[in-house]
C-alpha atoms as a PDB file:
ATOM      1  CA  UNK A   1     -10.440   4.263 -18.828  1.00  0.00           C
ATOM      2  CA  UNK A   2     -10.527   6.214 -22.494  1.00  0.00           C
ATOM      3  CA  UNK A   3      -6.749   7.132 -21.834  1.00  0.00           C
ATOM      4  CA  UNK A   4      -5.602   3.701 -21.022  1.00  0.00           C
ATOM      5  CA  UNK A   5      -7.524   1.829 -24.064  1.00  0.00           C
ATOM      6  CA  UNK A   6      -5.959   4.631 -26.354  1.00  0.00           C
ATOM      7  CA  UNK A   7      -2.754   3.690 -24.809  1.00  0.00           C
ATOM      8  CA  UNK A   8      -3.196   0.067 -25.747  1.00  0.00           C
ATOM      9  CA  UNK A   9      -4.431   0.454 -29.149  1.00  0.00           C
ATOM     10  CA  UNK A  10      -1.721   2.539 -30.247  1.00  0.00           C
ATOM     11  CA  UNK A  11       0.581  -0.201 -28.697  1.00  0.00           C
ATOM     12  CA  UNK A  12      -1.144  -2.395 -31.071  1.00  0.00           C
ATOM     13  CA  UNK A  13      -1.279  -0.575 -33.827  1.00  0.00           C
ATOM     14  CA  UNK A  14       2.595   0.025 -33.652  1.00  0.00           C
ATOM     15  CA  UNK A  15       3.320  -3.679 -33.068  1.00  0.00           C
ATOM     16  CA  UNK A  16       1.968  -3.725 -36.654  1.00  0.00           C
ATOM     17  CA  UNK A  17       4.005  -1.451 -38.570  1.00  0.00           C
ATOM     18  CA  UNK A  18       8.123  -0.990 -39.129  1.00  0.00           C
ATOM     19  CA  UNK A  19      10.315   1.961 -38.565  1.00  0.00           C
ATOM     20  CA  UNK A  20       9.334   5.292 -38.488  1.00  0.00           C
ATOM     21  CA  UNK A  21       5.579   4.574 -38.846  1.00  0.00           C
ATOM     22  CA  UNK A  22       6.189   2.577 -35.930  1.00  0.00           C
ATOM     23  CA  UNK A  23       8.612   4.854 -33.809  1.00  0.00           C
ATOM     24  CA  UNK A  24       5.554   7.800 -34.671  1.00  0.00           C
ATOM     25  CA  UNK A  25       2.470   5.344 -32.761  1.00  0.00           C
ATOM     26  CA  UNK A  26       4.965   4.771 -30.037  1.00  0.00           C
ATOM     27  CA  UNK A  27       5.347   8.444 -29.561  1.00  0.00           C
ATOM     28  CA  UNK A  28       1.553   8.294 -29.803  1.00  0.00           C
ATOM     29  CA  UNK A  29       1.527   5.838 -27.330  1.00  0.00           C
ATOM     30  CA  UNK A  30       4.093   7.764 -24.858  1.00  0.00           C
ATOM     31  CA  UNK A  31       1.741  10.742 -25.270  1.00  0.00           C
ATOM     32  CA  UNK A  32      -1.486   8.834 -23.864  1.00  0.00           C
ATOM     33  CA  UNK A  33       0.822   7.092 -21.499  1.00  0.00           C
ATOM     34  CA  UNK A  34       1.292  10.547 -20.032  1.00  0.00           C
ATOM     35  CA  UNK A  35      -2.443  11.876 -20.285  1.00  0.00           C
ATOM     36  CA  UNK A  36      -2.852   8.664 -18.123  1.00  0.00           C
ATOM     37  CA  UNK A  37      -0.572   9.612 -15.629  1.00  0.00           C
ATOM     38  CA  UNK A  38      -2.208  12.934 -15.198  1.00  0.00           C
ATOM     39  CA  UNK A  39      -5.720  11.458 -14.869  1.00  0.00           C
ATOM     40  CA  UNK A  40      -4.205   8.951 -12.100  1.00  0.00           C
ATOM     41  CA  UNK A  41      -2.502  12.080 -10.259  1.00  0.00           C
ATOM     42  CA  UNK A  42      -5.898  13.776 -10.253  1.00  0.00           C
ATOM     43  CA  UNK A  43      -7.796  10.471  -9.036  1.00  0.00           C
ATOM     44  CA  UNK A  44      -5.904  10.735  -6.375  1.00  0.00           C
ATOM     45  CA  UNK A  45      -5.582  14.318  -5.694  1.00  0.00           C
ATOM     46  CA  UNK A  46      -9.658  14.227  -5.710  1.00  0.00           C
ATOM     47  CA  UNK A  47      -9.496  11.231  -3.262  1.00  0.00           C
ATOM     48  CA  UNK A  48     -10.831   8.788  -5.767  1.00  0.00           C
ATOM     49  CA  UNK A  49      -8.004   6.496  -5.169  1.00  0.00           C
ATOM     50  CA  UNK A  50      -6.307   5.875  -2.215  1.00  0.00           C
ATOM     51  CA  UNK A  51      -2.706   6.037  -1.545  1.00  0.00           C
ATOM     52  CA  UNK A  52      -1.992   2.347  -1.150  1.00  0.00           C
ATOM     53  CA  UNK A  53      -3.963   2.080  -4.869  1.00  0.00           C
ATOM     54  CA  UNK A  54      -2.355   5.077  -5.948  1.00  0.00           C
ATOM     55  CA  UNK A  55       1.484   3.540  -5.158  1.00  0.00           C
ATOM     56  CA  UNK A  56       0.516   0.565  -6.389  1.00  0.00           C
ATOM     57  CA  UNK A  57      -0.483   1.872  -9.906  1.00  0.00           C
ATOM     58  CA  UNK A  58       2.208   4.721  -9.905  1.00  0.00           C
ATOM     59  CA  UNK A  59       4.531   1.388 -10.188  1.00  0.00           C
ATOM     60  CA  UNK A  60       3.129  -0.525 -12.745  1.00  0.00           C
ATOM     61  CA  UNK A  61       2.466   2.861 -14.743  1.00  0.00           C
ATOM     62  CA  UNK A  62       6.483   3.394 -13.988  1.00  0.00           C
ATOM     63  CA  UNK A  63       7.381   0.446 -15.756  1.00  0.00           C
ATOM     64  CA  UNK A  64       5.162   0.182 -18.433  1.00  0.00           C
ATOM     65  CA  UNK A  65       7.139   3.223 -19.280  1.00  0.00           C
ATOM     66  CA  UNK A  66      10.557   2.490 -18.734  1.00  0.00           C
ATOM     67  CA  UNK A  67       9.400  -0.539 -21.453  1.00  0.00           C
ATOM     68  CA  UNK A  68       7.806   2.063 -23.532  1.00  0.00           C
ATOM     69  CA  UNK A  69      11.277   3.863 -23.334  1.00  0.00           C
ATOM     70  CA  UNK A  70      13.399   0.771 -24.631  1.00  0.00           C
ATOM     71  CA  UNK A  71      10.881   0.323 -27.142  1.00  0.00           C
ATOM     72  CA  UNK A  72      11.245   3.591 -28.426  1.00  0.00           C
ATOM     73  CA  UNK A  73      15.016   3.425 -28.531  1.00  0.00           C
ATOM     74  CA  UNK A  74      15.350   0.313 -30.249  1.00  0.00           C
ATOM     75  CA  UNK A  75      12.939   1.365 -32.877  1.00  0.00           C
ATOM     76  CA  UNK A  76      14.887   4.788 -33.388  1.00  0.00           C
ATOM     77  CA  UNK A  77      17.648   3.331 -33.501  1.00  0.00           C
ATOM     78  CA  UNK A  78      16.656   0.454 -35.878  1.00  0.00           C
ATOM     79  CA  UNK A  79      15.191   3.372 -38.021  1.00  0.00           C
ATOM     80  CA  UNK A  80      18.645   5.463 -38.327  1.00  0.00           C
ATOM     81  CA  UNK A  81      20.373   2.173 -39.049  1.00  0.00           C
ATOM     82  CA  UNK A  82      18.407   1.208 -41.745  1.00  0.00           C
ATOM     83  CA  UNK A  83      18.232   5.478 -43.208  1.00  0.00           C
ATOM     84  CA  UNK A  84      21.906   5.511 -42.611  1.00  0.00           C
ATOM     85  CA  UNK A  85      22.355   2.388 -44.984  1.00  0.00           C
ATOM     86  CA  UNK A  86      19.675   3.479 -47.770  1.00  0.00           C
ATOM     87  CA  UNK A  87      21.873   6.358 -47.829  1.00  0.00           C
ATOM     88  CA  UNK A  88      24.918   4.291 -48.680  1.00  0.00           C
ATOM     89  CA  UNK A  89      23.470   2.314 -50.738  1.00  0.00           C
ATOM     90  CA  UNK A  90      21.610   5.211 -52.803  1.00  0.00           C
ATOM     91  CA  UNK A  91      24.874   6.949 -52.919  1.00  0.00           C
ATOM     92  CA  UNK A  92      26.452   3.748 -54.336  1.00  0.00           C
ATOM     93  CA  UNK A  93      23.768   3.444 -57.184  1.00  0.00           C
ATOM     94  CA  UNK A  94      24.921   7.173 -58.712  1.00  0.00           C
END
């Protein structure tokens, strides 16, 4: 439960911010994202969940991350657009 509200709340927290601060809490995010999926594997390796529950969470857990994964490449590359034109511009200025 720890790994899934630490998921969230770095969700949050990079809804929030712009750029890089927020391409670094979705790597933060993708991190507890896959400490979750390890817990979930071991649930049901221990027989804690069964294999219908199991499937059924192994696809929602799938496509929160294949979100997560759009996320994080429109925010990189939203980040190297913006870099790529303070360079310009900075180079302009001398």
């Amino acid at each position: 439960m720890d790994a899934a509200l630490d998921f969230q709340e770095a969700l949050f927290h990079a809804n929030a911010l712009r750029r890089e601060e927020r391409l670094a809490r979705l790597h933060e995010a993708d991190a507890y994202l896959n400490t979750l999926r390890l817990y979930l594997r071991l649930s049901h390796q221990w027989k804690w969940l069964s294999a219908g529950q199991y499937e059924h969470v192994s696809r929602m857990i799938e496509e929160i991350g294949r979100l997560l994964g759009g996320w994080l490449r429109q925010t990189g590359a939203s980040a190297q657009t913006i870099s790529k034109e303070s360079v310009a511009i900075g180079g302009d200025e001398r």
